[in-house]
N, C-alpha and C. Protein backbone atom coordinates (compact mmCIF):
# COMPACT_ATOMS: atom_id res chain seq x y z
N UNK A 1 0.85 -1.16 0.00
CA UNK A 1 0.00 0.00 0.00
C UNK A 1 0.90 1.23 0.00
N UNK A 2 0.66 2.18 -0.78
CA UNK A 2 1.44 3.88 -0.59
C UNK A 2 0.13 4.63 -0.62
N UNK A 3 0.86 5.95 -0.70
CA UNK A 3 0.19 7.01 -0.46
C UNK A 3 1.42 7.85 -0.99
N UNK A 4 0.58 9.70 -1.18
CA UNK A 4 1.72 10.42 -1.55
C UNK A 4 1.95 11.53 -0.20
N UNK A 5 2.68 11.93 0.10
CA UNK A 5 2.67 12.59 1.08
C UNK A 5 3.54 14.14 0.54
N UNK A 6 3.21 15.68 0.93
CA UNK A 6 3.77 16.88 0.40
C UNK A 6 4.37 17.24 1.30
N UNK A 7 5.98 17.71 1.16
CA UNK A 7 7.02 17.94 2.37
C UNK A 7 7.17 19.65 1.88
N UNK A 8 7.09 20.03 2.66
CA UNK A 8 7.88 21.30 2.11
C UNK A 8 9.61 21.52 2.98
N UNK A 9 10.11 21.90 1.57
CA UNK A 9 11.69 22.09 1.85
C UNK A 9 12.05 23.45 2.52
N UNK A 10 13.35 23.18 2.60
CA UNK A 10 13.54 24.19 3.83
C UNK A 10 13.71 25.55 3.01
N UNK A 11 13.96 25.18 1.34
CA UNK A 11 13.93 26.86 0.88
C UNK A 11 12.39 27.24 0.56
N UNK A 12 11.79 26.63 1.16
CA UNK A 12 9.80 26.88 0.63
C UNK A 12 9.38 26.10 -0.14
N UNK A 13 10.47 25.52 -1.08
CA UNK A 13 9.44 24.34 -2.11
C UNK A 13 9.19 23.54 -1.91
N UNK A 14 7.82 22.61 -2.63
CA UNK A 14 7.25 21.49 -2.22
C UNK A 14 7.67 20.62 -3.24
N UNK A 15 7.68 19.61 -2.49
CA UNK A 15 7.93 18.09 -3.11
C UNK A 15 7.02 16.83 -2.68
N UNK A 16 6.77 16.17 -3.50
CA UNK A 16 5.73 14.71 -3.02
C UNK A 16 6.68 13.62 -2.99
N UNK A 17 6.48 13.27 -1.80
CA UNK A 17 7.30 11.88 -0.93
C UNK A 17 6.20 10.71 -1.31
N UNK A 18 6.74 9.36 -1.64
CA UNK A 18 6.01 8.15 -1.05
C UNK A 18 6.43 7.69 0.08
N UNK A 19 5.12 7.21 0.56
CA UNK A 19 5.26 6.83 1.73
C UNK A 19 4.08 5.32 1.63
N UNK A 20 4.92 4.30 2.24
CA UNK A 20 4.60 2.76 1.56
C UNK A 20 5.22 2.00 3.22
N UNK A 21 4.26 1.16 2.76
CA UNK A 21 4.04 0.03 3.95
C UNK A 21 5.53 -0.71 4.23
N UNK A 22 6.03 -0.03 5.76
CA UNK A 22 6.94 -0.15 5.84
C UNK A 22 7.70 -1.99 6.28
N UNK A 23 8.67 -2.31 6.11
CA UNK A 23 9.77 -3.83 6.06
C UNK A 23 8.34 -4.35 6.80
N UNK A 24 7.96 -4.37 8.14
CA UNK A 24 7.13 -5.24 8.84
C UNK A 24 5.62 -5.49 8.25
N UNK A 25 5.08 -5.08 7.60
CA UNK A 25 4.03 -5.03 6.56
C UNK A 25 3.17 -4.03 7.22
N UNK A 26 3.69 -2.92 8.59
CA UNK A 26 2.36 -1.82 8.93
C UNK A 26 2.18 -0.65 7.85
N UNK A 27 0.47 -0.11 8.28
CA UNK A 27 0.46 0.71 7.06
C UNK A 27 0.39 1.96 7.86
N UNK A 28 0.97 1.97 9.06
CA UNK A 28 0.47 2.88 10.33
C UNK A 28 0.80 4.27 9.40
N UNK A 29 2.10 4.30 8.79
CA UNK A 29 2.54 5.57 7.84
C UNK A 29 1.95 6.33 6.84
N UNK A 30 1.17 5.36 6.55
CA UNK A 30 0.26 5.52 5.13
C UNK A 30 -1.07 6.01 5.51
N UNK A 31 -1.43 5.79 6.57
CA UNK A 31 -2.79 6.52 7.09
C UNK A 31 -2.54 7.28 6.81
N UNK A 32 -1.47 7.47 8.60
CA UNK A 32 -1.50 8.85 8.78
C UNK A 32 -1.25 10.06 7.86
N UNK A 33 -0.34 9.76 6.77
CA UNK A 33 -0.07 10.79 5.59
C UNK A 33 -1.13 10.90 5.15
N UNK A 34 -2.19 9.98 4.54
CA UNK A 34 -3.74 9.97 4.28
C UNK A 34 -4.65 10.71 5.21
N UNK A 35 -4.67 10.60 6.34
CA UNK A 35 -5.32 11.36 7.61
C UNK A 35 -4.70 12.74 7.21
N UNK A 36 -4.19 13.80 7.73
CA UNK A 36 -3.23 14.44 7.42
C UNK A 36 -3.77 15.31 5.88
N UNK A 37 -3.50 14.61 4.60
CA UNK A 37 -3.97 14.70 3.40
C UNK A 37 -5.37 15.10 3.73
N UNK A 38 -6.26 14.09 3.97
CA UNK A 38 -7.68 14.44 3.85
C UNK A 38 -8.00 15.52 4.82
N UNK A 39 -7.25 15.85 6.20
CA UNK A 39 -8.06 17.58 6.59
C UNK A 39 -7.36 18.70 6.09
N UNK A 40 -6.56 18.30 4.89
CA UNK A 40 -5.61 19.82 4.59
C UNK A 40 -6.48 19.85 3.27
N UNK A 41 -7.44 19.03 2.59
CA UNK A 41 -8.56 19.02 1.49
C UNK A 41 -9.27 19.58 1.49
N UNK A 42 -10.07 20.35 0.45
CA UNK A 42 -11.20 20.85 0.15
C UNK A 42 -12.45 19.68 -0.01
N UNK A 43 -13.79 20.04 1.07
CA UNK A 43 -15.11 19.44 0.49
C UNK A 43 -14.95 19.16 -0.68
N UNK A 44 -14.59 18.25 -2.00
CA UNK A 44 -15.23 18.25 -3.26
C UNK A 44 -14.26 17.69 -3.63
N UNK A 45 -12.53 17.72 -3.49
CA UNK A 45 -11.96 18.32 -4.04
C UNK A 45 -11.13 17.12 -4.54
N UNK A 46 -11.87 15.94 -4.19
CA UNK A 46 -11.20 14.99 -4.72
C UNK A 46 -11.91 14.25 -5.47
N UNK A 47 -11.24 13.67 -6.57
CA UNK A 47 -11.99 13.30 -7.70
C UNK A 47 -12.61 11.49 -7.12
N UNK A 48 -12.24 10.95 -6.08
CA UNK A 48 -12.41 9.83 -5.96
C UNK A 48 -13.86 9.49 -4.41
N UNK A 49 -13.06 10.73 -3.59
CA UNK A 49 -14.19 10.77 -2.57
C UNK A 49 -14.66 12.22 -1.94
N UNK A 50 -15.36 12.74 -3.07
CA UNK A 50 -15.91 13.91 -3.63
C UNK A 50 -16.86 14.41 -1.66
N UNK A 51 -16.80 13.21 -0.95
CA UNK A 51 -17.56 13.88 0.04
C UNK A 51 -16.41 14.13 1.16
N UNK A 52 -14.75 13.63 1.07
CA UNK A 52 -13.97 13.91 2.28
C UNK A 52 -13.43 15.06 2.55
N UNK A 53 -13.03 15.87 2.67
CA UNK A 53 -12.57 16.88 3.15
C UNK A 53 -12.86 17.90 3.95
N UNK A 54 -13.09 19.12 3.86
CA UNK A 54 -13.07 19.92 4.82
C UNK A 54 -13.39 21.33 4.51
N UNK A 55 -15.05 21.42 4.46
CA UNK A 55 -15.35 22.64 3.74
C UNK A 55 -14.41 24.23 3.94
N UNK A 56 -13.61 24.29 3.86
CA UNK A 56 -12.75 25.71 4.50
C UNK A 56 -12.97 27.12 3.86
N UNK A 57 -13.74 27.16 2.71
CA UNK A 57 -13.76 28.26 2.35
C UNK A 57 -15.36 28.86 2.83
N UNK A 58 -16.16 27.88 2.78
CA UNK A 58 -17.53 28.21 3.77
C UNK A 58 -17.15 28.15 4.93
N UNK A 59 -16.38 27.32 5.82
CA UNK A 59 -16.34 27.71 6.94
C UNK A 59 -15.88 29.10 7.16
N UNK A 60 -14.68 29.68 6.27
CA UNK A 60 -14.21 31.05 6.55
C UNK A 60 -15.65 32.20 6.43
N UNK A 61 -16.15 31.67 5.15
CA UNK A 61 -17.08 33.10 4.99
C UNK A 61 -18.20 32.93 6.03
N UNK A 62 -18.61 31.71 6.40
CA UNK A 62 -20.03 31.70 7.49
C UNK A 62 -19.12 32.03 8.86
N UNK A 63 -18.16 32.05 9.26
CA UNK A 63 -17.36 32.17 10.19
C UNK A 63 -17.53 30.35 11.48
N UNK A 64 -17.93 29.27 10.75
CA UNK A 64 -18.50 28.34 11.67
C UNK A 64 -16.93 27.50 11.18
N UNK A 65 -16.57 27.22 12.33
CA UNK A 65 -15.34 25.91 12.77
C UNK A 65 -16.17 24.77 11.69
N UNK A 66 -15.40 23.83 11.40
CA UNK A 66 -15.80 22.85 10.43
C UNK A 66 -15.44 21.14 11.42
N UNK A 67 -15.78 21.63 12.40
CA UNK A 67 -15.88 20.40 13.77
C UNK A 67 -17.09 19.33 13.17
N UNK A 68 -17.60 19.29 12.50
CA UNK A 68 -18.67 17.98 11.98
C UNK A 68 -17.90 17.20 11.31
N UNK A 69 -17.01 17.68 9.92
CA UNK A 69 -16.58 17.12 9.31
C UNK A 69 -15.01 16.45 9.74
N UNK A 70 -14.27 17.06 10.79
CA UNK A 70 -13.04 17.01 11.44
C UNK A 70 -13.60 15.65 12.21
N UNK A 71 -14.67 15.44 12.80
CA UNK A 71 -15.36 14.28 13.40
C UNK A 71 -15.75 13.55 12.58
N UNK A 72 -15.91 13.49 10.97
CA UNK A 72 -16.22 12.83 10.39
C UNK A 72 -15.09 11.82 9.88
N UNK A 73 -13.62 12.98 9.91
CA UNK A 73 -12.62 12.13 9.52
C UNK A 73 -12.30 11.50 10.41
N UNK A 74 -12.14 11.55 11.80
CA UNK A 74 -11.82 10.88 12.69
C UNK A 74 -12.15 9.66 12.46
N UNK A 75 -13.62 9.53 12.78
CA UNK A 75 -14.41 8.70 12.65
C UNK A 75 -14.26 7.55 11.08
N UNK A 76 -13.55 7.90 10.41
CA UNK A 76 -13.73 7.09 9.01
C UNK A 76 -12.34 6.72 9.48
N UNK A 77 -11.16 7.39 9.94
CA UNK A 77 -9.84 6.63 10.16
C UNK A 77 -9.69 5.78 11.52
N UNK A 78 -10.45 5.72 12.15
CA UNK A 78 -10.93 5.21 13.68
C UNK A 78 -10.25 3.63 13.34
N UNK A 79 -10.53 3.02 12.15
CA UNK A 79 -10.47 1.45 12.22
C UNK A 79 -9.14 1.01 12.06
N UNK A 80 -8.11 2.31 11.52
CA UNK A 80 -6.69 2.07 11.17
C UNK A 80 -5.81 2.02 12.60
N UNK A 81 -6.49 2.79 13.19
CA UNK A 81 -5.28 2.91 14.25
C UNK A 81 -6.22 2.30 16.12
N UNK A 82 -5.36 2.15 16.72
CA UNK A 82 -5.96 1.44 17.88
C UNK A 82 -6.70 3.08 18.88
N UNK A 83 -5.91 3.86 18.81
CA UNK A 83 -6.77 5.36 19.09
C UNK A 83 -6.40 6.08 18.31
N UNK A 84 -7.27 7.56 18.32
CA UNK A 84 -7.35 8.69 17.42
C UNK A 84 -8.18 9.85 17.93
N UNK A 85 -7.54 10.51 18.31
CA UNK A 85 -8.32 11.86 18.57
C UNK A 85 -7.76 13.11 18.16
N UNK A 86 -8.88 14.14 17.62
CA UNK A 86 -8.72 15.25 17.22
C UNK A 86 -9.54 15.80 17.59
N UNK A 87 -8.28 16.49 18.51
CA UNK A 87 -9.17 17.82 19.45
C UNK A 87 -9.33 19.38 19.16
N UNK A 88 -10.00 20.06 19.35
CA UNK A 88 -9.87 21.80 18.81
C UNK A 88 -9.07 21.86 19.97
N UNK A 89 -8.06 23.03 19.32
CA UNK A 89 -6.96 23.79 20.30
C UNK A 89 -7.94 25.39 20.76
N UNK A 90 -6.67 25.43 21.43
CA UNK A 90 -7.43 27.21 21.61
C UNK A 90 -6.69 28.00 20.56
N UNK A 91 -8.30 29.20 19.76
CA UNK A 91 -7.45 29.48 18.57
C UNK A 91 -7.61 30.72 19.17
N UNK A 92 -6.05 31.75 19.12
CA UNK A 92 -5.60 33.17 19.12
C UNK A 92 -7.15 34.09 18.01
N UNK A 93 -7.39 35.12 18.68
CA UNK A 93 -8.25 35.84 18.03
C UNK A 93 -7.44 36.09 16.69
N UNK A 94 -5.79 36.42 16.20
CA UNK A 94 -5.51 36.73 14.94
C UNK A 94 -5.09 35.66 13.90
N UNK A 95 -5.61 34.59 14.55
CA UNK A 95 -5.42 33.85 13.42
C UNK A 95 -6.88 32.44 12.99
N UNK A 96 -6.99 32.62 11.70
CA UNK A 96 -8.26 32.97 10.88
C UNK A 96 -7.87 30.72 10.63
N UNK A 97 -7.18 30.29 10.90
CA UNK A 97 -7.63 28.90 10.60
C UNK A 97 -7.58 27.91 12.07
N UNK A 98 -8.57 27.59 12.08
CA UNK A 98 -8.62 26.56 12.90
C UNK A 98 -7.39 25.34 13.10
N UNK A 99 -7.11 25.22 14.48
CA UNK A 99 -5.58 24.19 14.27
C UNK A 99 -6.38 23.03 15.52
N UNK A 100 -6.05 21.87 14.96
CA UNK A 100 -6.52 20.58 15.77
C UNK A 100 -5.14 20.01 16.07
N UNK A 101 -5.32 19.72 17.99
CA UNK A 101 -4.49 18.77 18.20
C UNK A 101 -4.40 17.03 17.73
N UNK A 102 -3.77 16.35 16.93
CA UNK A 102 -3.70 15.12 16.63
C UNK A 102 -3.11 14.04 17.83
N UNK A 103 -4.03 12.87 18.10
CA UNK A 103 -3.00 11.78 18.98
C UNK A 103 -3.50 10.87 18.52
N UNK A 104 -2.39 10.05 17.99
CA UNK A 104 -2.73 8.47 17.07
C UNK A 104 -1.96 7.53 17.94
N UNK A 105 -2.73 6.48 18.70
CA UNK A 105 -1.83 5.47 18.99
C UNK A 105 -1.92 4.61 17.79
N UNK A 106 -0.70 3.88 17.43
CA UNK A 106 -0.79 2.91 15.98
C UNK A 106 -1.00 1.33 16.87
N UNK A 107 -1.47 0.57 15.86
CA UNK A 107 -1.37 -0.61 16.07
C UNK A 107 -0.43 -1.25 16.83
N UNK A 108 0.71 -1.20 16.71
CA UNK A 108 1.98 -1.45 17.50
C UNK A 108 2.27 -0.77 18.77
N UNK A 109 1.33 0.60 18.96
CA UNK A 109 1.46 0.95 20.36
C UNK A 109 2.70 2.81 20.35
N UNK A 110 2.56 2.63 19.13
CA UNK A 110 3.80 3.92 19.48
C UNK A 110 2.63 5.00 18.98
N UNK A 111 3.06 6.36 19.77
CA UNK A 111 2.22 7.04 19.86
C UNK A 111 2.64 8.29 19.04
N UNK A 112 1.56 8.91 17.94
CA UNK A 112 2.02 10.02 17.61
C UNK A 112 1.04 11.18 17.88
N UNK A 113 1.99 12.09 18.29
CA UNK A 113 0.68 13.48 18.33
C UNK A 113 1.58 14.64 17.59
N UNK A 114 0.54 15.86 17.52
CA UNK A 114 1.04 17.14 17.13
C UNK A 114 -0.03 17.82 16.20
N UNK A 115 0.46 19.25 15.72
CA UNK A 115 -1.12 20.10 15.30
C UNK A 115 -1.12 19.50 14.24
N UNK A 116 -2.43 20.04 13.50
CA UNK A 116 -2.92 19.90 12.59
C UNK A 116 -3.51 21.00 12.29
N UNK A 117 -3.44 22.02 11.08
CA UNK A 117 -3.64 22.94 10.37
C UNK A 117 -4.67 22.35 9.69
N UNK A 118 -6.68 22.83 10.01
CA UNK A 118 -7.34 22.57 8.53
C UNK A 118 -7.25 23.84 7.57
């Protein structure tokens, strides 16, 4: 199994990494780049699952957090990993995007957390 994953370099440019089911056969990597992928998406914006992502440009203009659908992804990656939560942080009045804390325990037990920018 892969996935593509977007790094940005340290002079600003972007590049697409694979990222593939690593020597022991887990795909714990491949979610999460997938997880990850799908809340940095637009509602629509994929030609394959036209309903995942993350309405952000209605959320900006109605001014409403997009917490239904952030629960929706949770909830659809729930079966990959043994836990998963994504929590709202506290957002600073000057800044205009919502940031979610991530904590994935993987199958194997190692734990990853850190933000998440939708």
């Amino acid at each position: 199994m892969r996935t593509w994953g977007r790094v940005t370099n340290p002079d600003g440019s972007r590049t697409w990494v694979e990222v593939s089911t690593d020597a022991k056969g887990y795909n714990d990597q491949v979610y999460l780049t997938t997880l990850v992928q799908v809340l940095q998406l637009n509602l629509g914006e994929s030609p394959f699952f036209g309903d995942w992502g993350i309405p952000a440009a209605a959320s900006v203009l109605q001014q409403v957090q997009p917490d239904y659908y952030v629960s929706l992804t949770q909830q659809r990656f729930a079966q990959y990993f043994a836990s998963i939560l994504l929590a709202k942080r506290p957002q600073p009045p000057n800044q205009p995007t919502p940031v979610y804390a991530l904590r994935v325990v993987t199958q194997q037990g190692a734990i990853l957390t850190g933000p998440i920018a939708t």
